[in-house]
Protein backbone atom coordinates (compact mmCIF):
# COMPACT_ATOMS: atom_id res chain seq x y z
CA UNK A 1 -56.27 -14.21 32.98
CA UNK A 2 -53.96 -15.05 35.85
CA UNK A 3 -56.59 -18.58 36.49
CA UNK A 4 -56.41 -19.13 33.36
CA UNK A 5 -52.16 -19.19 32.96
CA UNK A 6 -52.04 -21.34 35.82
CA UNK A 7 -54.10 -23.99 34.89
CA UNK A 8 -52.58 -24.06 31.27
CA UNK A 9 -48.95 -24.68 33.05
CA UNK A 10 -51.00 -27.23 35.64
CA UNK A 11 -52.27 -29.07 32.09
CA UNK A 12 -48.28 -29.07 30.90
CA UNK A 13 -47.27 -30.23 34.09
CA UNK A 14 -49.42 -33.11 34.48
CA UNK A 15 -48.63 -34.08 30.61
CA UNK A 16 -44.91 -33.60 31.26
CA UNK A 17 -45.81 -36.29 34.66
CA UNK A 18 -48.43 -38.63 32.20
CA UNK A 19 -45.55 -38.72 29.80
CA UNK A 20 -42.85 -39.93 32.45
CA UNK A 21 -45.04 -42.64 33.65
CA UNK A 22 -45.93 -43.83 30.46
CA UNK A 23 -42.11 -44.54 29.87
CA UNK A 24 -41.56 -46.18 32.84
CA UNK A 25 -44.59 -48.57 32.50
CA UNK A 26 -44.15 -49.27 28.75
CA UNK A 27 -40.25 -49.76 29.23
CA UNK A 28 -39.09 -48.85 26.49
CA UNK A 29 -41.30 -51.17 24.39
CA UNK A 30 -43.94 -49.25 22.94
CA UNK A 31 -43.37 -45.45 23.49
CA UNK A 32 -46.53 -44.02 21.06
CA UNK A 33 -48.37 -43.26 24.83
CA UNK A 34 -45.51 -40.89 26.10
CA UNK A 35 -44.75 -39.20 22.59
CA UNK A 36 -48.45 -38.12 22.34
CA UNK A 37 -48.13 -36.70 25.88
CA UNK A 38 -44.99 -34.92 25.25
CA UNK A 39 -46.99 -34.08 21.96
CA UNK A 40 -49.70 -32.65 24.18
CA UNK A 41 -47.07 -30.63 26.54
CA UNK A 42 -45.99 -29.32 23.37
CA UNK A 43 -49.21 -27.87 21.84
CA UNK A 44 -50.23 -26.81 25.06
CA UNK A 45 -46.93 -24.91 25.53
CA UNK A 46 -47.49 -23.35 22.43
CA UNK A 47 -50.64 -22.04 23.00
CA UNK A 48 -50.08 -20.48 26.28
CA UNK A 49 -47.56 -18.82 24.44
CA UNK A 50 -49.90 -17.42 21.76
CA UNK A 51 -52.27 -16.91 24.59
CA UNK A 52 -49.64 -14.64 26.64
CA UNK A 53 -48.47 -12.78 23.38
CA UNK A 54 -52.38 -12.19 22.41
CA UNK A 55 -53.00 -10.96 25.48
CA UNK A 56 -49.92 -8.74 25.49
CA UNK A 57 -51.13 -7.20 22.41
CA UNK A 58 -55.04 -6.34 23.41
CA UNK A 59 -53.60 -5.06 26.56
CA UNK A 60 -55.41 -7.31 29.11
CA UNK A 61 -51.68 -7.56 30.84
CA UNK A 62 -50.48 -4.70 31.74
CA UNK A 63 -45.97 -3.82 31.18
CA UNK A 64 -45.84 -4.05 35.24
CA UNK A 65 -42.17 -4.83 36.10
């Protein structure tokens, strides 16, 4: 589970990073390439999200503090 988190937040990162680049290559002039990465950071967000809350709720994490 714990390989699995990190490469979902490696995926947002790099989308997040995709998306910056795109804005600094396009300037300004055609932004359609960073909103669908900062689309994709989104979705992927929000499934690691519903991933961590599913997981919460089968008990595959545990309440450690």
């Amino acid at each position: 589970m714990r390989i699995i988190v990190v490469l979902m937040l490696i995926a947002i990162i790099a989308s997040l990073g995709s998306a910056l680049v795109f804005v600094y290559r396009d300037q300004g002039q055609n932004k359609t390439r960073a909103v669908k990465a900062l689309s994709l950071r989104v979705g992927l967000s929000l499934v690691l999200f519903l991933l961590l809350m599913a997981a919460h709720w089968f008990g595959w994490i545990g309440d450690r503090l």
